[in-house]
Protein backbone atom coordinates (compact mmCIF):
# COMPACT_ATOMS: atom_id res chain seq x y z
CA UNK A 1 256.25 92.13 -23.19
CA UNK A 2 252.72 91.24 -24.60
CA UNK A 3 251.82 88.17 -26.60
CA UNK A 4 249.07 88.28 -28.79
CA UNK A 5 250.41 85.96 -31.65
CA UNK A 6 246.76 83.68 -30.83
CA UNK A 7 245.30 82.89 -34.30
CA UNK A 8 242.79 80.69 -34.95
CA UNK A 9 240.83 79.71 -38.33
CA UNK A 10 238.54 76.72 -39.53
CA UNK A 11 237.57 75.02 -42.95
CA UNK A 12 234.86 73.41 -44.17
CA UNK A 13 234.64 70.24 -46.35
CA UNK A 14 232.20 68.42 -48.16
CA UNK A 15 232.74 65.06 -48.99
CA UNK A 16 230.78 62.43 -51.91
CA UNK A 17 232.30 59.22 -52.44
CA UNK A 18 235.71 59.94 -53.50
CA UNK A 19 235.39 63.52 -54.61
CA UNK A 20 236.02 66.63 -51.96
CA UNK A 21 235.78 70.17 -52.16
CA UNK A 22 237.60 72.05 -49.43
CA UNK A 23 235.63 75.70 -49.09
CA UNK A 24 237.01 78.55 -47.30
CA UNK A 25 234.26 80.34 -46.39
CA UNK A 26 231.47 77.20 -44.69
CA UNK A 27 229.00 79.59 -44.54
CA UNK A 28 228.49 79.62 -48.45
CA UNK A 29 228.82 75.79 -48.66
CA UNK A 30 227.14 73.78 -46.34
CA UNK A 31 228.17 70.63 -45.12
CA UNK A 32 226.72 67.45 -47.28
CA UNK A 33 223.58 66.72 -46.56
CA UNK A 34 223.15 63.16 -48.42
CA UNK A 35 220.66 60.69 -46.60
CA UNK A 36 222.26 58.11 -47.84
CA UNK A 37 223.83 54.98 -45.31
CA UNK A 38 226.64 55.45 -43.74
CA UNK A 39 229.31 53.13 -45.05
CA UNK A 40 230.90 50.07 -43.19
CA UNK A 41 233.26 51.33 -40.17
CA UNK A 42 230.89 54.29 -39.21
CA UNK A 43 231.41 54.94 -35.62
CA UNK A 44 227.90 55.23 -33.78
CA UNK A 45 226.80 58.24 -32.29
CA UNK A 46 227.55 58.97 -28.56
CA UNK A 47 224.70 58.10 -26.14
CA UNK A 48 222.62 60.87 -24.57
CA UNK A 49 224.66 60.08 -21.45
CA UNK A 50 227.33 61.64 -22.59
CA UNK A 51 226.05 64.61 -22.43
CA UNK A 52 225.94 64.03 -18.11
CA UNK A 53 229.91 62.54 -18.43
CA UNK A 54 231.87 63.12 -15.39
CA UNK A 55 234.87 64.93 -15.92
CA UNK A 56 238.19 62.75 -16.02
CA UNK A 57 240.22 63.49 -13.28
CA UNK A 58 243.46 63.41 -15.41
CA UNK A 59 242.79 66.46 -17.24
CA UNK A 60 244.12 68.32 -14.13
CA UNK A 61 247.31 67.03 -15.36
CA UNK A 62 249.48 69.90 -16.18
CA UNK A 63 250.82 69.89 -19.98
CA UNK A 64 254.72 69.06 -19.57
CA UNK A 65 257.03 70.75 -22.24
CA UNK A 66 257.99 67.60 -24.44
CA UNK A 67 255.81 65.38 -23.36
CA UNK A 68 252.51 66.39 -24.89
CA UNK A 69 249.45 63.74 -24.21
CA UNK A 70 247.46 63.54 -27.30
CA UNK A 71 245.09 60.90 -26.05
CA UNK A 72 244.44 63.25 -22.71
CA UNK A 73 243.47 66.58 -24.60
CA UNK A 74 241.51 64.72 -27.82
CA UNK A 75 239.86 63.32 -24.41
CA UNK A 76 239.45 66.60 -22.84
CA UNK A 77 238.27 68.62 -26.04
CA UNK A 78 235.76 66.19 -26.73
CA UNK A 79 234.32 66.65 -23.04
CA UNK A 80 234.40 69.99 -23.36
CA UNK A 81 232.81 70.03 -26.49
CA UNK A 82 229.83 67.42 -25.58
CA UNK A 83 229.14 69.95 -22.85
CA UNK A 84 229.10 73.26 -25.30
CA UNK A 85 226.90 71.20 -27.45
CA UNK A 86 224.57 69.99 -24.77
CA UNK A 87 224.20 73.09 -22.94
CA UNK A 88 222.23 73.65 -26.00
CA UNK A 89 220.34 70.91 -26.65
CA UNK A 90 222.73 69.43 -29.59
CA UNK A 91 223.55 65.79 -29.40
CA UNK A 92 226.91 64.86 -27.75
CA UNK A 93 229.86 63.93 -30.39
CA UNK A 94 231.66 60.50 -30.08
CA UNK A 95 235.15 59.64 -30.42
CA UNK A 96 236.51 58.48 -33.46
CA UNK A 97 240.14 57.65 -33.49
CA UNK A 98 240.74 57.78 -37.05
CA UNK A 99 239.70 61.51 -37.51
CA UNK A 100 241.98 62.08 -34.26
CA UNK A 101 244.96 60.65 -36.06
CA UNK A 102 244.37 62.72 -39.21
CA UNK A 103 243.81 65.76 -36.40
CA UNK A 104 247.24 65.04 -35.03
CA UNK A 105 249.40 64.30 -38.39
CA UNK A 106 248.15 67.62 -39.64
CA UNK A 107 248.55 69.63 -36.05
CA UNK A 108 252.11 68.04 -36.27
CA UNK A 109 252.84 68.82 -39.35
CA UNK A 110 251.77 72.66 -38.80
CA UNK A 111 254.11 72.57 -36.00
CA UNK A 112 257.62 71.16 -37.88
CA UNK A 113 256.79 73.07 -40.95
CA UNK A 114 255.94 76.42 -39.45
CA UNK A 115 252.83 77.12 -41.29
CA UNK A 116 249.55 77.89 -39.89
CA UNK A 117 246.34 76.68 -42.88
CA UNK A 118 243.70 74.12 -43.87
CA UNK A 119 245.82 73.56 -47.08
CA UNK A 120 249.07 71.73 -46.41
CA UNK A 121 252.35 71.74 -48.40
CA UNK A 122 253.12 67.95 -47.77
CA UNK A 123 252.21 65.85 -50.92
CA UNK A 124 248.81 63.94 -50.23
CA UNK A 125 247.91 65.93 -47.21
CA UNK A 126 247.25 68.91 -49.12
CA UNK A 127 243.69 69.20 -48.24
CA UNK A 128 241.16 67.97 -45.21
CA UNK A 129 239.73 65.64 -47.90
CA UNK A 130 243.47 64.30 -48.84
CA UNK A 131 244.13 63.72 -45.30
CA UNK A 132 240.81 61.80 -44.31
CA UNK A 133 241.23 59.62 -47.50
CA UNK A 134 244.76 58.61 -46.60
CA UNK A 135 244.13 57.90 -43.27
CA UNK A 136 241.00 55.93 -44.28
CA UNK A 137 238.64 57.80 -42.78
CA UNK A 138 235.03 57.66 -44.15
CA UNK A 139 232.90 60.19 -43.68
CA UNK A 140 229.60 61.75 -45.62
CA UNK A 141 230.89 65.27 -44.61
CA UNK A 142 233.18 66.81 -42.16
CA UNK A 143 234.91 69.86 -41.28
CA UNK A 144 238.10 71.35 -39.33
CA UNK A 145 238.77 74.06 -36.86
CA UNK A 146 242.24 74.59 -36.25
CA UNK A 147 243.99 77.69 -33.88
CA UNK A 148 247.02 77.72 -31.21
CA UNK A 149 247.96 78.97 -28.63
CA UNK A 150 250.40 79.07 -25.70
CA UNK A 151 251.66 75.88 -23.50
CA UNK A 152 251.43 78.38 -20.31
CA UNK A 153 248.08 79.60 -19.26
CA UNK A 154 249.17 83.66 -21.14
CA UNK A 155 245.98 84.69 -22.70
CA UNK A 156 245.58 87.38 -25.24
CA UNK A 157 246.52 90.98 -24.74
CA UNK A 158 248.06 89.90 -21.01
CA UNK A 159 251.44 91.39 -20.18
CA UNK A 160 254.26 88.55 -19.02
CA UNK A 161 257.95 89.22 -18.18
CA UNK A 162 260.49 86.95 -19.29
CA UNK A 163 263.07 85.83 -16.17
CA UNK A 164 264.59 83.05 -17.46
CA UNK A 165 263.40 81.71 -21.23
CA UNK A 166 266.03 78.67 -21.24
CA UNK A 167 264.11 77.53 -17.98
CA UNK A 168 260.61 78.75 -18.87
CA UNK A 169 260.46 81.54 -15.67
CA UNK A 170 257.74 83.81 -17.11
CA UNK A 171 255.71 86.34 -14.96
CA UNK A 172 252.66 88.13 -14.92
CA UNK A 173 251.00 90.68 -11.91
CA UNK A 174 253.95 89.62 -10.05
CA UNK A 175 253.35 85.86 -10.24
CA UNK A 176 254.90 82.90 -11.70
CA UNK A 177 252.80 81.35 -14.93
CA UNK A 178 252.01 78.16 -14.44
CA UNK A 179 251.66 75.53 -17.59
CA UNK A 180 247.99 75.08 -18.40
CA UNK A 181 246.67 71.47 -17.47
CA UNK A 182 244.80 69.45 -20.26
CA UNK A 183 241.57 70.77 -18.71
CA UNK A 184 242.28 74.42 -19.33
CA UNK A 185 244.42 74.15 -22.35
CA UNK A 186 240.99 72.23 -23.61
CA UNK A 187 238.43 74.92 -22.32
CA UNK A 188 240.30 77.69 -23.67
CA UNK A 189 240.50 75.98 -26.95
CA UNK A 190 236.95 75.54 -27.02
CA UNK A 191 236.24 78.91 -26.07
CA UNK A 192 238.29 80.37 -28.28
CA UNK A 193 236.21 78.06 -31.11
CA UNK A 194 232.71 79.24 -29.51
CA UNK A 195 233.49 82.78 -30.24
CA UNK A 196 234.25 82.77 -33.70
CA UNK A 197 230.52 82.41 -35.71
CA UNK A 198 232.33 79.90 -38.74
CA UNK A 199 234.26 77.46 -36.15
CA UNK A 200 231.08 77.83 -33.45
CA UNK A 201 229.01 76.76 -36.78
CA UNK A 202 230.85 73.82 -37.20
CA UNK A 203 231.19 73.03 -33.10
CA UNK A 204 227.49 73.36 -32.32
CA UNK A 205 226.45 71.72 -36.25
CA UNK A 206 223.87 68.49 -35.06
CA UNK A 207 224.88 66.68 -38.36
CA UNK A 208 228.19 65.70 -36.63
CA UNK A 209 228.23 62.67 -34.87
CA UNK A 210 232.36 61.94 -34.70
CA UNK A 211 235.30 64.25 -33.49
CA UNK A 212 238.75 63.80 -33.18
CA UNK A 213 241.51 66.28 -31.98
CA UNK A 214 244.98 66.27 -32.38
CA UNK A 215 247.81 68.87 -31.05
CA UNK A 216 251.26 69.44 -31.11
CA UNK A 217 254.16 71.42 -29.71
CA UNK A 218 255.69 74.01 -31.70
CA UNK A 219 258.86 75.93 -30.72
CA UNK A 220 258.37 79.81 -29.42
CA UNK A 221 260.77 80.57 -27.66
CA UNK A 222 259.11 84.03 -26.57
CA UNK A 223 256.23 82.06 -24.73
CA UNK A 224 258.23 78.79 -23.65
CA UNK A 225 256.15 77.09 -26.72
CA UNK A 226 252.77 76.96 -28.36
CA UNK A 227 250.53 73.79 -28.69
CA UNK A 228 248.88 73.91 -32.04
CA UNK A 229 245.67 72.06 -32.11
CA UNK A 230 243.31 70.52 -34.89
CA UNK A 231 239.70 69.67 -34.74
CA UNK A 232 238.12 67.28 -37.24
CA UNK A 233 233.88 66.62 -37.16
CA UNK A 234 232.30 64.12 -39.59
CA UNK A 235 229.02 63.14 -40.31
């Protein structure tokens, strides 16, 4: 059996004082590019030591079905990020926690509704803008990758065999897959971001200063689970 149900796709928004316009395709519509001040509650950027940040032991933790650590793989993804970025010479993100929130209600809400978009069917979430605004989250502009993929370290195209799905037994090449661990599950992610040209434009964009990430376990029972994951930038 051969999973290749990995999807991934990203948005782009660009945000003036209470008006947003959520775009489709970023590559027609850039990202704001106002000059003017940021407003109260900005978070700064990261230092330029971030870019040398040691990597947190606890992201060898493995990813336990039910007990997903949000706060361990927004950590993770922004490390991982910072060092994609600064590899090439772009500024290292910071954390903001409000844009990780709005990252995780939306990654959630993918997950219990079974839908896989930028737009959302829940009423004042519909769009990235909706979402920032309720959770009070200021930004100048912003944008969102989002993609999933499995809890258990099956990449694309790789044959598995099923032993026991109640008990999440699955093997490959005659070995037992293991769950990934917040460090892979958050390198793969990125990876998977890198190679697309719209979500490595928005990973790699130096007018984003503030990232949050947000994930969430959604039921598939043919891969013991997927973790579906949302990345928000803002300026």
């Amino acid at each position: 059996m051969t999973h290749t149900g990995i999807r991934s796709a990203l948005t782009l928004l660009s945000v003036l004082l209470v008006s947003a316009c959520a775009q489709n395709k970023p590559t027609q519509t850039p990202p704001n590019q106002t000059s003017a001040p940021a407003p109260a509650g900005f978070v700064k950027p990261a230092p330029a030591a971030a870019c040398g940040a040691a990597l947190d032991a606890r992201f060898d933790r493995p990813v336990v079905r039910g007990a997903f650590d949000n706060a361990l793989f927004d950590a993770a993804v922004l490390h991982f990020t910072n060092q994609t970025r600064c590899a090439k010479g772009i500024a290292a993100l910071s954390a903001d926690p409000g844009l990780g929130q709005t990252a995780r209600i939306h990654s959630a809400d993918m997950a219990s509704r079974r839908f896989f978009s930028h737009t959302s069917p829940v009423r004042g979430r519909e769009t990235l803008g909706d979402r920032l605004s309720s959770g009070g989250v200021q930004v100048r502009g912003a944008a969102e990758n989002i993609a999933t993929r499995p809890r258990l370290q099956i990449g694309a195209n790789q044959p598995f065999f099923i032993e026991d799905a109640q008990a999440c037994r699955f093997k490959s090449q005659g070995r037992m897959v293991q769950p990934h661990s917040y460090k892979s599950l958050a390198q793969t992610f990125v990876a998977q971001w890198e190679s697309s040209a719209g979500h490595r434009k928005n990973l790699l964009n130096p007018r984003y200063t503030r990232l949050g990430t947000g994930g969430a376990e959604q039921a598939n029972p043919k891969v013991c689970g997927d973790i579906v994951a949302t990345q928000n930038f803002a300026s």
